[in-house]
Protein backbone atom coordinates (compact mmCIF):
# COMPACT_ATOMS: atom_id res chain seq x y z
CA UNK A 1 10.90 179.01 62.59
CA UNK A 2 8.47 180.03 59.78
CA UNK A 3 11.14 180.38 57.72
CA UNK A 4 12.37 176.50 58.14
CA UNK A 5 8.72 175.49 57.92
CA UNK A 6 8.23 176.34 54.38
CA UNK A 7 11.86 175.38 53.49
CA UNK A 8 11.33 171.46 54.62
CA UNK A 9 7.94 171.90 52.74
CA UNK A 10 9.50 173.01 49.85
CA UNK A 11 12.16 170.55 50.13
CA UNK A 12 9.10 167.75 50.67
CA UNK A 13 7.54 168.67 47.25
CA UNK A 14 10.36 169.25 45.56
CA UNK A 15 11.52 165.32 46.86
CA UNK A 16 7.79 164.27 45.71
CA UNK A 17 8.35 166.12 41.73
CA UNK A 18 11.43 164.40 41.55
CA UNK A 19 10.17 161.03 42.39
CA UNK A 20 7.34 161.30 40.29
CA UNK A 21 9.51 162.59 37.29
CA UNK A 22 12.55 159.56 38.09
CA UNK A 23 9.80 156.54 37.59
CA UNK A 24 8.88 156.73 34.42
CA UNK A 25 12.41 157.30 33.13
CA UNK A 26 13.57 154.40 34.95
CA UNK A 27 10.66 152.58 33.78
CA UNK A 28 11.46 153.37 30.05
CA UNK A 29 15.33 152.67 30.29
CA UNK A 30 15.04 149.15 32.25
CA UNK A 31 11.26 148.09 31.47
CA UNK A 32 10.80 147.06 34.77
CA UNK A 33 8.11 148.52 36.52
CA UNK A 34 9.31 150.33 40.37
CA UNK A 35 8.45 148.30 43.13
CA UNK A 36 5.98 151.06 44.42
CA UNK A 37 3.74 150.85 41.10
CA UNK A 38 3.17 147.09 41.81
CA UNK A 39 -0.12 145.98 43.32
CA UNK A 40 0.06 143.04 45.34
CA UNK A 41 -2.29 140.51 45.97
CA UNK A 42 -3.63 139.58 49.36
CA UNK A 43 -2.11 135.80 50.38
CA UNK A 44 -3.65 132.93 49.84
CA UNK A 45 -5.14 130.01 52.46
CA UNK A 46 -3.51 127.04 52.76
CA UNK A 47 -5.22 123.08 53.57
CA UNK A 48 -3.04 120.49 54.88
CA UNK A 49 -4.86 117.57 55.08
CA UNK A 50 -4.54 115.42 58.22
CA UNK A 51 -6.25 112.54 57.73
CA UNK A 52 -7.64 110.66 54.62
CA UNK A 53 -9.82 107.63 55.62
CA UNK A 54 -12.93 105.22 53.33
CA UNK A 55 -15.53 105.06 55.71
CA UNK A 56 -15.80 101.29 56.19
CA UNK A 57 -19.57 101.50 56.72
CA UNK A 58 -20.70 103.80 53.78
CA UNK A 59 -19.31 102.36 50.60
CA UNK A 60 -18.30 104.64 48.13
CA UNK A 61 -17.18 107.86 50.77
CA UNK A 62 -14.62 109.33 52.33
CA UNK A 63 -13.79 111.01 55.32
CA UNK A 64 -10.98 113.43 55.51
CA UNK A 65 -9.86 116.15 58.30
CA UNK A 66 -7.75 119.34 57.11
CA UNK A 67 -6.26 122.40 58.47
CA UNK A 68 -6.67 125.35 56.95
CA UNK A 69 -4.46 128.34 57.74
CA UNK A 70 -4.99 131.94 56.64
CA UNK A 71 -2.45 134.21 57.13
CA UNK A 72 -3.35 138.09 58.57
CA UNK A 73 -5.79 139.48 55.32
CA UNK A 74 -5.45 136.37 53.13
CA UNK A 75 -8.36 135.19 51.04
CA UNK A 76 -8.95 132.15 49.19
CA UNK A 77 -10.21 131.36 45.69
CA UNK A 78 -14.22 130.84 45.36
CA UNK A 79 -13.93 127.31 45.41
CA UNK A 80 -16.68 124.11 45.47
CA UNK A 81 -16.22 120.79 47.19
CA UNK A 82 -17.72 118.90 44.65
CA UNK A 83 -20.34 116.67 46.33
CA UNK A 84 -18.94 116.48 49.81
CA UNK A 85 -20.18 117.58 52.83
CA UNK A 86 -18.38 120.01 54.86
CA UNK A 87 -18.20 120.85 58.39
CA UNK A 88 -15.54 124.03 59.45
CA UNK A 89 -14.58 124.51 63.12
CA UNK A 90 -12.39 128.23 63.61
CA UNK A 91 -9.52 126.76 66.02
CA UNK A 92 -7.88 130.29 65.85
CA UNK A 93 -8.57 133.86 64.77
CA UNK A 94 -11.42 135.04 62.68
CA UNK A 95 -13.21 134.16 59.37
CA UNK A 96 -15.28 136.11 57.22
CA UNK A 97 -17.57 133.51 55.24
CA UNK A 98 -19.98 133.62 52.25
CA UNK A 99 -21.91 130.66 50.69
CA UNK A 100 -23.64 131.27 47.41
CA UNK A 101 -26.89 133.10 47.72
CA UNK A 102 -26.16 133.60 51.50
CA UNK A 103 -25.18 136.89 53.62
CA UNK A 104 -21.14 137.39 54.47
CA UNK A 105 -21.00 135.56 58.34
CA UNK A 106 -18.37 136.11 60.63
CA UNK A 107 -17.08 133.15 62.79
CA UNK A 108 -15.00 133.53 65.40
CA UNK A 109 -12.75 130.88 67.61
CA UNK A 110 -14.85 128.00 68.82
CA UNK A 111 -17.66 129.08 65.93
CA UNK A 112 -18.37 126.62 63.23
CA UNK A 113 -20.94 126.24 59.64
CA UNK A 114 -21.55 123.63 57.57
CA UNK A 115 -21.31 123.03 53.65
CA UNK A 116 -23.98 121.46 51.90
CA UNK A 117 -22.66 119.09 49.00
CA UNK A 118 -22.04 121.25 46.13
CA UNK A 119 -22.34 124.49 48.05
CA UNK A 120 -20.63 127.67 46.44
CA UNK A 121 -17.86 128.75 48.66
CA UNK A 122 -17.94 132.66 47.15
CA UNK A 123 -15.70 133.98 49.47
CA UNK A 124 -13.71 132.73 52.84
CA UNK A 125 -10.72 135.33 54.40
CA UNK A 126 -9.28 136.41 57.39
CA UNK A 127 -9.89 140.45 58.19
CA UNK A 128 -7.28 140.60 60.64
CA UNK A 129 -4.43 142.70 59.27
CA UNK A 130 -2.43 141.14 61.82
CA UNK A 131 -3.72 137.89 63.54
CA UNK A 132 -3.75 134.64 61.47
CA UNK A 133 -6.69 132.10 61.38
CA UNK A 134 -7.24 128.51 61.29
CA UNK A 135 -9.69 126.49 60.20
CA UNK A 136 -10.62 122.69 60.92
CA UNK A 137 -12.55 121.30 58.25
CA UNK A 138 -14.16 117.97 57.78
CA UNK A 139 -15.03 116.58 55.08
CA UNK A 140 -17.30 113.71 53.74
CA UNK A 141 -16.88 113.42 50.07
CA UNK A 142 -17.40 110.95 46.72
CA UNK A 143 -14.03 108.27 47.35
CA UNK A 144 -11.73 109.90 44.63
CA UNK A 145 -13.25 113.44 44.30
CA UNK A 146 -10.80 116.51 45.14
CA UNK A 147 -11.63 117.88 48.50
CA UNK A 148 -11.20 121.32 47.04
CA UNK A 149 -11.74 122.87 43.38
CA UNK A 150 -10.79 126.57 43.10
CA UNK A 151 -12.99 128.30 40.39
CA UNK A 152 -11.08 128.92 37.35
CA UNK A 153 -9.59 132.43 36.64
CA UNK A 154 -11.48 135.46 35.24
């Protein structure tokens, strides 16, 4: 029995040298980099917008309703809403939430924050490895602004 033991754990390391000693030939012959060297990214949110409306009593805004989804461990961009006011309601899951020069909050189903205009969304993401999240977000914005302006790339 101690005999088979240190056989498979020979076998195991000898597996593991061989591995490590394959990649970087096959690296060099195809210049394509193996699958297990690649670091992915965690997936992105996603807003649908639902309804898109000038408020007939405030000239010059807009009210619009969206759905954000995030997917188990996905993250958005730091993003701004220009000047609009924001109000997000968690229909689903759990959100972990930072404004600019404010603590990381969690908010769970039937929790909700609010944006003030130009507020500094630093970070928004679901935890969950394996539950996804939504969002319902409200927002009242500048007729013609973007509802949503990811930071640009670093």
């Amino acid at each position: 029995m101690i005999r088979v033991r240190i056989a498979g754990g020979f076998l195991v390391g000898g597996m593991v040298a061989a591995a490590a000693a394959y990649a970087p030939t096959v690296e060099r012959a195809t210049g394509e980099t193996p699958v297990a060297a690649v670091v992915s990214q965690p997936p992105s949110d996603k807003l649908s917008p639902l309804l898109e409306q000038a408020l007939p009593n405030v000239k010059g805004k807009t009210f619009t309703s969206a759905v954000v989804d995030f997917p188990p461990t996905a993250r958005a961009a730091p993003h701004r809403h220009g000047r609009a006011f924001v109000y997000a309601y968690v229909l689903e899951g759990t959100v972990r939430s930072r404004l600019g020069g404010e603590p990381v909050r969690t908010y769970r189903q039937g929790e909700n924050w609010v944006e003030s205009p130009g507020a500094h969304h630093v970070l928004a993401e679901n935890p969950s490895r394996t539950r996804p999240a939504k969002l319902l977000v409200v927002f009242i914005s500048d007729t013609g602004d973007k509802i949503k302006v990811d930071d640009p790339p670093r």
